[in-house]
PDB file of N, CA and C in Angstrom:
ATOM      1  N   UNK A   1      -9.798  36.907 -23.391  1.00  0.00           N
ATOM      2  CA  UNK A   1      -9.072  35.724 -23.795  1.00  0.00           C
ATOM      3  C   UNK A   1      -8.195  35.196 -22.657  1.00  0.00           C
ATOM      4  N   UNK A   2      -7.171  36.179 -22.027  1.00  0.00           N
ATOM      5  CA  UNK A   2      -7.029  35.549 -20.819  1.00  0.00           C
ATOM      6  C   UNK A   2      -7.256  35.209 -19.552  1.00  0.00           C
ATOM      7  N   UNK A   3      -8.443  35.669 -19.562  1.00  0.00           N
ATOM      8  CA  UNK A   3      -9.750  35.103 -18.406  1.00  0.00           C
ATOM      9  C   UNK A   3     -10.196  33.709 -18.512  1.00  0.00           C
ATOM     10  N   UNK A   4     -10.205  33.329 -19.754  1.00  0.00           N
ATOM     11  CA  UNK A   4     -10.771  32.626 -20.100  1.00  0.00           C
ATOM     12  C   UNK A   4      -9.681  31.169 -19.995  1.00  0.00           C
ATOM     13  N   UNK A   5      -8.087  31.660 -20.582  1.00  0.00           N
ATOM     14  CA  UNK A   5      -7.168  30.863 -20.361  1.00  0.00           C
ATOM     15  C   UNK A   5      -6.892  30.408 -18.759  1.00  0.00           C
ATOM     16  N   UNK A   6      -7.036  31.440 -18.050  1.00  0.00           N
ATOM     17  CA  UNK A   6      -6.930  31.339 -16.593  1.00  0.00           C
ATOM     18  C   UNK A   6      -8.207  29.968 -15.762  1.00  0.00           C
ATOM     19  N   UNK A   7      -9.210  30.407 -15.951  1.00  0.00           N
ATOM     20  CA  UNK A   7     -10.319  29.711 -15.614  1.00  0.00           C
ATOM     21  C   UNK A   7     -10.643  28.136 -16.713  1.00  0.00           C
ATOM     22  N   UNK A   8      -9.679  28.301 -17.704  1.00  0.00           N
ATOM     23  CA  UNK A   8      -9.249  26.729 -17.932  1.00  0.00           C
ATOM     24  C   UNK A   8      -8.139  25.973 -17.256  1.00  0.00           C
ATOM     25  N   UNK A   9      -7.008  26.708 -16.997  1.00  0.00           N
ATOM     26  CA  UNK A   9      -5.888  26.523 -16.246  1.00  0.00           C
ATOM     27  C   UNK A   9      -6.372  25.955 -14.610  1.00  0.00           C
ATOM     28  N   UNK A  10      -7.154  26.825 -13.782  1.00  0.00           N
ATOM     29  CA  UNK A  10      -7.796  26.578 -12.508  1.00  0.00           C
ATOM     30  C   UNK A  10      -8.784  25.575 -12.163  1.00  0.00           C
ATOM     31  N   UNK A  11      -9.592  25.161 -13.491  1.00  0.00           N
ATOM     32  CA  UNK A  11     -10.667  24.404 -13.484  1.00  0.00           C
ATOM     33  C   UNK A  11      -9.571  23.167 -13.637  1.00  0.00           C
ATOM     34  N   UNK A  12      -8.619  22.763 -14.215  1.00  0.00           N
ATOM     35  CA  UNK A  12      -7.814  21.574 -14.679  1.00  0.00           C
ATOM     36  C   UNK A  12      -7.050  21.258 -13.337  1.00  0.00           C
ATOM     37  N   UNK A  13      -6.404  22.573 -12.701  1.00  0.00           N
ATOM     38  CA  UNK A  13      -6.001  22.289 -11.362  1.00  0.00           C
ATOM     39  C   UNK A  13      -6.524  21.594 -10.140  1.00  0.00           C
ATOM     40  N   UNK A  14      -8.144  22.456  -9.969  1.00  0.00           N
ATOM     41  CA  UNK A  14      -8.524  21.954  -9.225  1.00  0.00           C
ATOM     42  C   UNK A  14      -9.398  20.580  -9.268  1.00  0.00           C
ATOM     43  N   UNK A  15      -9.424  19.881 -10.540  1.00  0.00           N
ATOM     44  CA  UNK A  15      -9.808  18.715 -11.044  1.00  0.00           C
ATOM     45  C   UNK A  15      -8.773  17.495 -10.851  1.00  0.00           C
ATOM     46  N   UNK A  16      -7.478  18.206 -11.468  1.00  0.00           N
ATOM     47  CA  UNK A  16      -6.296  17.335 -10.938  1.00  0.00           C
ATOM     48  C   UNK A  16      -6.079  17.012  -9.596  1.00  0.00           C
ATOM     49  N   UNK A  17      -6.046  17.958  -8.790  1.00  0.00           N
ATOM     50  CA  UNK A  17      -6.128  17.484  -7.139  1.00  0.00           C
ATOM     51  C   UNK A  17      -7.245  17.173  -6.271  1.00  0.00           C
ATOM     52  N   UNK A  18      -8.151  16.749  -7.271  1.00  0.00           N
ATOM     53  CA  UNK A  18      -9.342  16.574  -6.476  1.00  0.00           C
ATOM     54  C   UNK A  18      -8.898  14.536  -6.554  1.00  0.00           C
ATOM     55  N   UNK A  19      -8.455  14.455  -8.128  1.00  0.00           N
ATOM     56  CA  UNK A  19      -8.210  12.916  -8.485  1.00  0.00           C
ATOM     57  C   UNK A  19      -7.128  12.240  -7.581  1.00  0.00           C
ATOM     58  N   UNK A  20      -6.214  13.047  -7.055  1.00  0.00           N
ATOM     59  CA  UNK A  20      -4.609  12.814  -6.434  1.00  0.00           C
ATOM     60  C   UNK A  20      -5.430  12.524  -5.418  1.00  0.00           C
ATOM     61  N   UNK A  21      -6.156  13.013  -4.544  1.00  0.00           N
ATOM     62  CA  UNK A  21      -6.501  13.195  -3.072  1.00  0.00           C
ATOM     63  C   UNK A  21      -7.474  11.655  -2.817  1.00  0.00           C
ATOM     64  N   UNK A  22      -7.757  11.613  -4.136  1.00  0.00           N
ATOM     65  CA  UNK A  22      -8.835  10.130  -3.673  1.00  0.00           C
ATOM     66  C   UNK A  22      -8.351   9.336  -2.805  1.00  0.00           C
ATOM     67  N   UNK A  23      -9.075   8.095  -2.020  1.00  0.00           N
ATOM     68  CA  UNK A  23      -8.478   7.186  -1.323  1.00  0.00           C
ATOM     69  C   UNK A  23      -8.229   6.301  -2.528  1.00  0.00           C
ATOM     70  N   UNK A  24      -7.643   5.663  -2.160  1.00  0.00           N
ATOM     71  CA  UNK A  24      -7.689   3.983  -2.945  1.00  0.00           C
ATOM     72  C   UNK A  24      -7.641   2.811  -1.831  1.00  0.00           C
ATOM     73  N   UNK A  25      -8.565   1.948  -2.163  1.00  0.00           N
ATOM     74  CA  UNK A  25      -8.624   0.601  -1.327  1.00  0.00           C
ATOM     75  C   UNK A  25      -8.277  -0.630  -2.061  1.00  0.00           C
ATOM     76  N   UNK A  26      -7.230  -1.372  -1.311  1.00  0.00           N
ATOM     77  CA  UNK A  26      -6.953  -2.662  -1.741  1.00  0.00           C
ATOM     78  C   UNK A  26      -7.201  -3.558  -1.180  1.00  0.00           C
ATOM     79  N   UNK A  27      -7.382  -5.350  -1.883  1.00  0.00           N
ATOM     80  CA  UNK A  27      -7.589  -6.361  -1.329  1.00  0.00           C
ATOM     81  C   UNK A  27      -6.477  -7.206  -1.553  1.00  0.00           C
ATOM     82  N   UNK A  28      -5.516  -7.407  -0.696  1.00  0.00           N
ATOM     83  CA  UNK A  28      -4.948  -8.829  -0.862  1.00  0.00           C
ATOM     84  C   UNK A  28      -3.986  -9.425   0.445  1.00  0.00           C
ATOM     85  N   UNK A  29      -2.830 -10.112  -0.059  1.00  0.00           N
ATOM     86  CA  UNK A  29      -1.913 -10.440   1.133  1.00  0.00           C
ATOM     87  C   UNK A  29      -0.738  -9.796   1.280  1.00  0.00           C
ATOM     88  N   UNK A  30      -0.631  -9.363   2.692  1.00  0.00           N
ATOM     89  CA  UNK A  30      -0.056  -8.488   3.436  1.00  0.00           C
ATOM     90  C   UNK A  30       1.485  -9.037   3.978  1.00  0.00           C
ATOM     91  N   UNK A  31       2.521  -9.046   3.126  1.00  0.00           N
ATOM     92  CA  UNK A  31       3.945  -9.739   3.138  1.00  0.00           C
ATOM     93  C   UNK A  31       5.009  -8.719   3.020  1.00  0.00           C
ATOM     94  N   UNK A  32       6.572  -9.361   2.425  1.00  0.00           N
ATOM     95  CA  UNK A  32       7.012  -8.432   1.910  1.00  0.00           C
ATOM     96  C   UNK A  32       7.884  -8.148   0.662  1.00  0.00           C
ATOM     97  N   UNK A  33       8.328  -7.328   0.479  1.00  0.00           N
ATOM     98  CA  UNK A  33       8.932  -7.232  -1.045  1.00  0.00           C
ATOM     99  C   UNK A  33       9.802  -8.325  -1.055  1.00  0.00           C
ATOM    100  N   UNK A  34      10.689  -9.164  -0.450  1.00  0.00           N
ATOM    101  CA  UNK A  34      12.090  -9.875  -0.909  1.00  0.00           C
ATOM    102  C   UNK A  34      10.857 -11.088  -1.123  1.00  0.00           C
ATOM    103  N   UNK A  35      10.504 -11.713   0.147  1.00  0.00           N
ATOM    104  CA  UNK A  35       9.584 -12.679  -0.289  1.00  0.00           C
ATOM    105  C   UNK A  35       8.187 -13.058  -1.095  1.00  0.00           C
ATOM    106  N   UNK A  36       7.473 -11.527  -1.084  1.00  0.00           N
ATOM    107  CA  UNK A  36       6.401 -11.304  -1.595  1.00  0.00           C
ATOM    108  C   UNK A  36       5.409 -13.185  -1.649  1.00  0.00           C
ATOM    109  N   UNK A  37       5.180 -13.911  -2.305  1.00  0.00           N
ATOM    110  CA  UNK A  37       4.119 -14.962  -1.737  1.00  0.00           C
ATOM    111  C   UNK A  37       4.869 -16.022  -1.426  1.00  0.00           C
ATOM    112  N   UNK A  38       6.051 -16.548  -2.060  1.00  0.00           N
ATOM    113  CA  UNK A  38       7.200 -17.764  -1.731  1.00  0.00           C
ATOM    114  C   UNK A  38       7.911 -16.818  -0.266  1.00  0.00           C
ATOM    115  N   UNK A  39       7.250 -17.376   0.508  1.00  0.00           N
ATOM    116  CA  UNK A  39       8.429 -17.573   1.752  1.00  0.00           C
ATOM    117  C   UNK A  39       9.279 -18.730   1.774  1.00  0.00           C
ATOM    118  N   UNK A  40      10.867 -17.828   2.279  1.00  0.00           N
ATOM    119  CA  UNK A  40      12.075 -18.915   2.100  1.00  0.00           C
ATOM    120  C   UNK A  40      12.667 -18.772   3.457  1.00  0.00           C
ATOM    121  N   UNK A  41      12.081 -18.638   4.809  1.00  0.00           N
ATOM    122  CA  UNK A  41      12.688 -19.026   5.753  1.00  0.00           C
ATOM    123  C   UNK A  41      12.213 -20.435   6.286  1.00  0.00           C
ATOM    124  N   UNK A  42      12.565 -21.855   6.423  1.00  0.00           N
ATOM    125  CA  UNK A  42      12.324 -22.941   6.908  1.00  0.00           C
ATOM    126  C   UNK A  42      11.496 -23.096   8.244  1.00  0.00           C
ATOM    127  N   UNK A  43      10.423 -23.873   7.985  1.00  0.00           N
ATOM    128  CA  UNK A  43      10.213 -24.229   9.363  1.00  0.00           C
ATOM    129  C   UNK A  43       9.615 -22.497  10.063  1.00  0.00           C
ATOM    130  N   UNK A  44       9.065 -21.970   9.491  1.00  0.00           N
ATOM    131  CA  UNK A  44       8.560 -20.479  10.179  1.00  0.00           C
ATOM    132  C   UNK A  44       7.278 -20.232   9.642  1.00  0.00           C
ATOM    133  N   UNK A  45       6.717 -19.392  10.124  1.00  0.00           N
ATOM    134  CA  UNK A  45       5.042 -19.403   9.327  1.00  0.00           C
ATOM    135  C   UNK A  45       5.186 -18.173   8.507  1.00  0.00           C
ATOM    136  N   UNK A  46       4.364 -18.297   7.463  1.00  0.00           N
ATOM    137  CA  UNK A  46       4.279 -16.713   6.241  1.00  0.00           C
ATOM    138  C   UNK A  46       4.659 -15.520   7.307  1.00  0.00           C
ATOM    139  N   UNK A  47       3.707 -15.871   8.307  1.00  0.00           N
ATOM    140  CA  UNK A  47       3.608 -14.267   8.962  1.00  0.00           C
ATOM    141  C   UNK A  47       5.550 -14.193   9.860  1.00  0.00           C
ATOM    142  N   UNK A  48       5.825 -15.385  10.105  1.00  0.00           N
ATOM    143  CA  UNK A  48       7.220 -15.019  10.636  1.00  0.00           C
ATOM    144  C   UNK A  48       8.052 -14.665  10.169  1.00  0.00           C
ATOM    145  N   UNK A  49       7.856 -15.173   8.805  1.00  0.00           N
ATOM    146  CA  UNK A  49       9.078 -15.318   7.949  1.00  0.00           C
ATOM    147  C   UNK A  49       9.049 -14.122   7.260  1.00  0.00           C
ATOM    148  N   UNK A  50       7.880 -13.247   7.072  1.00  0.00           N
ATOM    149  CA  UNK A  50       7.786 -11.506   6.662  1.00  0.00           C
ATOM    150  C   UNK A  50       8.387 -10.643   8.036  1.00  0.00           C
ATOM    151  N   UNK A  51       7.921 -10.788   9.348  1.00  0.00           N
ATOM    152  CA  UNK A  51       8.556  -9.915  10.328  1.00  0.00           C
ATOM    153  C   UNK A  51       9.919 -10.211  10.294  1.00  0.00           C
ATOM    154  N   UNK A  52      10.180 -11.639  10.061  1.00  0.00           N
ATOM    155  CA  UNK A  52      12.031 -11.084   9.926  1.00  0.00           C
ATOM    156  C   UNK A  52      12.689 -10.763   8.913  1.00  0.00           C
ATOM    157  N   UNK A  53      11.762 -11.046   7.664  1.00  0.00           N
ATOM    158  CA  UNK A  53      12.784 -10.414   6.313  1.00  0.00           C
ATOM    159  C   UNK A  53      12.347  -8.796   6.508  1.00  0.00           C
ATOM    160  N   UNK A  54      11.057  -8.087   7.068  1.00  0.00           N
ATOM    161  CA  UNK A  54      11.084  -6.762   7.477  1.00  0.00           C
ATOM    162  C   UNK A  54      12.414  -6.182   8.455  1.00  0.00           C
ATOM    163  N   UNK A  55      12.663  -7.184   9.605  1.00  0.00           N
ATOM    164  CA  UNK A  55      13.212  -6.710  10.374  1.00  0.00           C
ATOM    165  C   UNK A  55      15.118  -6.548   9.903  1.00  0.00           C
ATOM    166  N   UNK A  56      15.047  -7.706   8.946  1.00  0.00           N
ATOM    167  CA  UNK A  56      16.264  -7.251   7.854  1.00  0.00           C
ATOM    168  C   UNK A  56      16.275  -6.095   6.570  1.00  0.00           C
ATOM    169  N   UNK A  57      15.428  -5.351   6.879  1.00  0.00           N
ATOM    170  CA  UNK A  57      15.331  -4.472   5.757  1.00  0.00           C
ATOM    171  C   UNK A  57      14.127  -4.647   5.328  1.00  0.00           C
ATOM    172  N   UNK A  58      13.552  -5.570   4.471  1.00  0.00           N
ATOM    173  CA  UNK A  58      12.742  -5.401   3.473  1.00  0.00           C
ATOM    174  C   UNK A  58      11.386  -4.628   3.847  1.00  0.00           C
ATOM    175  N   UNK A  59      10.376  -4.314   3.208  1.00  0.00           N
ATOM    176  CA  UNK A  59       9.299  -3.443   3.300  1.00  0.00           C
ATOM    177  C   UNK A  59       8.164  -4.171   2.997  1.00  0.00           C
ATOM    178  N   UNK A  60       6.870  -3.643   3.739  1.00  0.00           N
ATOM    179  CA  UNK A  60       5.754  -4.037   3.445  1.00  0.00           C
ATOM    180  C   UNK A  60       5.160  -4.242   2.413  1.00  0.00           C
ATOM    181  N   UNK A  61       4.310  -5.263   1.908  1.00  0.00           N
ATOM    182  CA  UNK A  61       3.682  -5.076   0.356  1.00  0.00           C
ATOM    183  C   UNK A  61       2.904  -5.634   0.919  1.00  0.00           C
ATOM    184  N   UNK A  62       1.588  -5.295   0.093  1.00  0.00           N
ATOM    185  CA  UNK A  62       0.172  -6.327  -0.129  1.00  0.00           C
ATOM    186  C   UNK A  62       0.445  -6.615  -2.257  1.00  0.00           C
ATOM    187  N   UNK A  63       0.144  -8.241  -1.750  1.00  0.00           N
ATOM    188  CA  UNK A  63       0.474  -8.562  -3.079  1.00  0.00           C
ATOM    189  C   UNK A  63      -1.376  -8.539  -3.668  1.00  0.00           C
ATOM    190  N   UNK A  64      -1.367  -8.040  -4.546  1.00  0.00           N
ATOM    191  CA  UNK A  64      -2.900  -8.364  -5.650  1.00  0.00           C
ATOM    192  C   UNK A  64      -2.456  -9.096  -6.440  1.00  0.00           C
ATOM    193  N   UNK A  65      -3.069 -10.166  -6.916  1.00  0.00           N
ATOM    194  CA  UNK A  65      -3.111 -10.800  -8.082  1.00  0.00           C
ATOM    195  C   UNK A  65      -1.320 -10.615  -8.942  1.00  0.00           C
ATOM    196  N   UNK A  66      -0.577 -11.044  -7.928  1.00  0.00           N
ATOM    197  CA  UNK A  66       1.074 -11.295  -8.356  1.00  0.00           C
ATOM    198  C   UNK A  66       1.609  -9.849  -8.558  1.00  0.00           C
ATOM    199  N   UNK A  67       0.855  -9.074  -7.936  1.00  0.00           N
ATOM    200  CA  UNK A  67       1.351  -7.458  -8.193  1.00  0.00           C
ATOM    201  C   UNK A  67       1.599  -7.136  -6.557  1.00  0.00           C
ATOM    202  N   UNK A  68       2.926  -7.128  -6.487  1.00  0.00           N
ATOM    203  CA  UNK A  68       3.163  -5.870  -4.975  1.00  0.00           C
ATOM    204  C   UNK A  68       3.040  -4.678  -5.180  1.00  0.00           C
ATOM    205  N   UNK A  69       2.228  -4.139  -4.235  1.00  0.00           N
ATOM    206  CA  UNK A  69       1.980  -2.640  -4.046  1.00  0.00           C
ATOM    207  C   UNK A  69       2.917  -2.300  -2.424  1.00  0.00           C
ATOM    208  N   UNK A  70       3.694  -1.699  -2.429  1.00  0.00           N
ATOM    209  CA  UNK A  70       4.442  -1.303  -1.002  1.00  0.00           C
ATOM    210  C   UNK A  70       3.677  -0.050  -0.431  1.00  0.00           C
ATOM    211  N   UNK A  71       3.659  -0.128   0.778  1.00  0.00           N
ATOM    212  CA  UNK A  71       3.115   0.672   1.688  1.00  0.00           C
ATOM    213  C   UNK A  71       3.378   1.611   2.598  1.00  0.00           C
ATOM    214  N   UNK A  72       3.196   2.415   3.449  1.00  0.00           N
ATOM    215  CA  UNK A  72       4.080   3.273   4.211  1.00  0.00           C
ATOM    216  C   UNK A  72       2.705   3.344   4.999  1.00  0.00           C
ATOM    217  N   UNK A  73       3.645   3.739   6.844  1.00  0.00           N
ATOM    218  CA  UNK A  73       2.752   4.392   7.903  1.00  0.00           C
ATOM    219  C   UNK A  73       2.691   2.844   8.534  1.00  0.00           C
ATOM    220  N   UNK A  74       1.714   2.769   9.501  1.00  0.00           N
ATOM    221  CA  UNK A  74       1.348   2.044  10.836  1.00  0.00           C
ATOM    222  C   UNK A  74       2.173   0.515  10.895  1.00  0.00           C
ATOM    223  N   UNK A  75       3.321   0.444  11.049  1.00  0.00           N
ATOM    224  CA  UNK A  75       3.863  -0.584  10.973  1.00  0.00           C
ATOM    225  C   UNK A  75       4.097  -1.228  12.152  1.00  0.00           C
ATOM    226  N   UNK A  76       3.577  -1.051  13.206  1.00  0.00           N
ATOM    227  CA  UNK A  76       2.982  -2.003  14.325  1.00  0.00           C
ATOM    228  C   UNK A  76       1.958  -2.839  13.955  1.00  0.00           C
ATOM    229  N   UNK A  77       1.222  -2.391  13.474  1.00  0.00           N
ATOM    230  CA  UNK A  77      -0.073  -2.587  12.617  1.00  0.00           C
ATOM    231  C   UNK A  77      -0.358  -3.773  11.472  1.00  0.00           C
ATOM    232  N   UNK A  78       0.608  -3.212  10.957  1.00  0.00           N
ATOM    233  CA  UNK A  78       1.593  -4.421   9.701  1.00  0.00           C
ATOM    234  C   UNK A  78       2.152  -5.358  10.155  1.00  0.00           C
ATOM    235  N   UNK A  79       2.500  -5.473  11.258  1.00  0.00           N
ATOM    236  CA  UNK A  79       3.389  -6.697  11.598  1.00  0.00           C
ATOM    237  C   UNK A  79       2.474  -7.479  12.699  1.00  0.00           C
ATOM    238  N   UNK A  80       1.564  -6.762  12.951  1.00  0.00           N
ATOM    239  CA  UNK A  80       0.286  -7.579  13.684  1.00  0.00           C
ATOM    240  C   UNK A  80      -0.261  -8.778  12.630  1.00  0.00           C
ATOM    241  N   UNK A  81      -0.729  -8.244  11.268  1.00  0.00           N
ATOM    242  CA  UNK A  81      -1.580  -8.520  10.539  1.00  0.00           C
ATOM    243  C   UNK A  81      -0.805  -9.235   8.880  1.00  0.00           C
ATOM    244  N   UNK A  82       0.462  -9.548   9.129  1.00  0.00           N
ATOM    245  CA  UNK A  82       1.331  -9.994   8.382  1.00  0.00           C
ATOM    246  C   UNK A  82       1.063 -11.476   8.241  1.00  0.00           C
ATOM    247  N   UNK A  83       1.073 -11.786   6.911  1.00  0.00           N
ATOM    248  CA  UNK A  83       0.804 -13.188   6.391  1.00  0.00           C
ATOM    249  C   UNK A  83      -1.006 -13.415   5.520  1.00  0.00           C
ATOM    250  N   UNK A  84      -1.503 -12.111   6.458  1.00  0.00           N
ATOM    251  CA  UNK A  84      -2.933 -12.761   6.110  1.00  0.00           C
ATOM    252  C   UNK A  84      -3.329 -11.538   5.052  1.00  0.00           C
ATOM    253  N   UNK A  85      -4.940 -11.701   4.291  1.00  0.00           N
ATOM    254  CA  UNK A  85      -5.909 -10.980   3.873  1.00  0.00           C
ATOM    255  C   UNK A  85      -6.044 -10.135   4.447  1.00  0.00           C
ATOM    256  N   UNK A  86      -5.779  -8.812   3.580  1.00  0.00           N
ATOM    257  CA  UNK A  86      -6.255  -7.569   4.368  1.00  0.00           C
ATOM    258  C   UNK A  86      -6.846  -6.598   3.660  1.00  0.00           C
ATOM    259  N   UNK A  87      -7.205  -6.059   3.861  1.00  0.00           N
ATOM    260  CA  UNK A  87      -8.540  -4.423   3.056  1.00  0.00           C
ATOM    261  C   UNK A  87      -7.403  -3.590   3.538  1.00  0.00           C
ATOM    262  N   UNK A  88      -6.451  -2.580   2.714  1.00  0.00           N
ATOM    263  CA  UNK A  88      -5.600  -1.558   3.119  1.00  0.00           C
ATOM    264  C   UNK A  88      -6.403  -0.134   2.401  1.00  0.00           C
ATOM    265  N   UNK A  89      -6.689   1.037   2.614  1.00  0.00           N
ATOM    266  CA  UNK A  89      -7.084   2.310   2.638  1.00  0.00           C
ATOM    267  C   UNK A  89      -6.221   3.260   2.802  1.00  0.00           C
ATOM    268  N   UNK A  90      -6.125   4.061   1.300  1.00  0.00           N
ATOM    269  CA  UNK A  90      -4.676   5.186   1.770  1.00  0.00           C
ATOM    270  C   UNK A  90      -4.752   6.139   0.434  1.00  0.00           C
ATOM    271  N   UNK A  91      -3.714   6.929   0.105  1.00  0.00           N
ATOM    272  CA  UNK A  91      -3.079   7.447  -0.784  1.00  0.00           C
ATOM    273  C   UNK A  91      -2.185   7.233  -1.717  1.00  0.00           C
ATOM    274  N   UNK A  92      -1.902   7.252  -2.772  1.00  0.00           N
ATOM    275  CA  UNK A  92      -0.845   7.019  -3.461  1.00  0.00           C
ATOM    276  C   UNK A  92       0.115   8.099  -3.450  1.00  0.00           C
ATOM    277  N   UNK A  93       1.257   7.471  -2.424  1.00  0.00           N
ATOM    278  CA  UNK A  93       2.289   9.155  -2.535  1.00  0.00           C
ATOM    279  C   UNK A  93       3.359   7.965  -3.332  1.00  0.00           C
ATOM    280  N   UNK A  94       3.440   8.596  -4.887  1.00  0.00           N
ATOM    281  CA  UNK A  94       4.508   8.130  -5.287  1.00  0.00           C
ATOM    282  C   UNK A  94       3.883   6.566  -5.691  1.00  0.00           C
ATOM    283  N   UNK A  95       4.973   5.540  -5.602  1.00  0.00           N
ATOM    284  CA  UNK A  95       4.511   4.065  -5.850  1.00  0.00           C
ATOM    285  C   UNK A  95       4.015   3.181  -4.614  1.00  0.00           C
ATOM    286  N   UNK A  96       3.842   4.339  -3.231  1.00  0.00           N
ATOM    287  CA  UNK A  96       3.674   3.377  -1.919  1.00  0.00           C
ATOM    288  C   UNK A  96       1.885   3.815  -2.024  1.00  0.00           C
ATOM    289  N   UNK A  97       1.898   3.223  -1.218  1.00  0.00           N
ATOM    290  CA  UNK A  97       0.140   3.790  -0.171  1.00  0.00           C
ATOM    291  C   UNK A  97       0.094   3.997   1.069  1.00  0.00           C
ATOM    292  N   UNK A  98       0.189   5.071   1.058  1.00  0.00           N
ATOM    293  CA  UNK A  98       0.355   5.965   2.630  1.00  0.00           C
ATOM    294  C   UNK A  98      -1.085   5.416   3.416  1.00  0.00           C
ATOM    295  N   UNK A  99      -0.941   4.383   4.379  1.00  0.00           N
ATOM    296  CA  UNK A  99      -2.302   3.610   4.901  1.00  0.00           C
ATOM    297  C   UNK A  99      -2.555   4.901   6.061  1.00  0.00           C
ATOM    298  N   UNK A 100      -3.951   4.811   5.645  1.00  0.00           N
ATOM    299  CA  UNK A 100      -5.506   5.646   6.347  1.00  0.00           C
ATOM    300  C   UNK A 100      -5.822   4.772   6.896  1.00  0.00           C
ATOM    301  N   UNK A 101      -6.060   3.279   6.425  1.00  0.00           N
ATOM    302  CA  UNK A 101      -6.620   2.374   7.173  1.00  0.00           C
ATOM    303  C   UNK A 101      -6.552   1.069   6.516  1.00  0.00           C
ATOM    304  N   UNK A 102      -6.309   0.332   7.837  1.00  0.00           N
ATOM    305  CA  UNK A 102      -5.838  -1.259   7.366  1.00  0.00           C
ATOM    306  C   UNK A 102      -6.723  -2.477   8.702  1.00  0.00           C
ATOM    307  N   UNK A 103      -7.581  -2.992   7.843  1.00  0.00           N
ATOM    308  CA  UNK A 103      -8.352  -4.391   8.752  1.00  0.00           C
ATOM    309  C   UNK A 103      -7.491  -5.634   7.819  1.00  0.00           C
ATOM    310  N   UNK A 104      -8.279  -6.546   8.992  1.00  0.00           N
ATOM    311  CA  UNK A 104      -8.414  -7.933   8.228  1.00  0.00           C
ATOM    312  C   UNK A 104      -9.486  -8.054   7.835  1.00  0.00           C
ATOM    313  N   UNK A 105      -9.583  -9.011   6.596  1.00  0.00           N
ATOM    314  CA  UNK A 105     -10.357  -9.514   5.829  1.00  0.00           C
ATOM    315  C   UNK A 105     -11.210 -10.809   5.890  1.00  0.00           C
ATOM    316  N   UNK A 106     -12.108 -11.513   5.575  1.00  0.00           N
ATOM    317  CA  UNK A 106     -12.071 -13.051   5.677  1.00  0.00           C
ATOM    318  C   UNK A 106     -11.805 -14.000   4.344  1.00  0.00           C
TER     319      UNK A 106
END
């Protein structure tokens, strides 16, 4: 009986971290949390007006369909590719996505 409890316990474990470990890939635009799709700096382009509300604090998001998802890791990377469509590739640690990998899109 408790062989049996054990090898349900282990089988659930190693099922659970097989699901955690997945990648997840997203599609959308690459901004940031204060402004997320309304940019409010004048006279600046999407992509400027995210490197400086980043460079005041705020954090990366790719917005989906009016949903920010925030991100963590290659933020040279992010601020290359800020304003536009992007394919992001990562982990979910928590509510961010730890990026594996981030292109542009068309």
């Amino acid at each position: 009986m408790k062989l049996k409890l054990f090898v349900a316990l282990a089988v659930l474990l190693i099922s659970g971290l097989s699901v955690a470990a997945s990648p997840t890939t997203i599609t959308g635009i690459l901004t940031d949390d204060m402004c997320t799709r309304k940019h409010m700096v004048p006279g600046k382009s999407n992509a400027d007006c995210v490197r400086d509300c980043v460079k005041h604090g705020a954090k990366y998001v790719v917005v989906v369909e009016g949903k920010p998802t925030p991100l963590s890791g290659k933020q040279e990377q992010l601020s290359e590719l800020a304003g536009k469509k992007v394919n992001v590739t990562g982990e979910m640690k928590g509510k961010a996505l730890a990026i594996s990998s981030l292109e542009l899109t068309q």
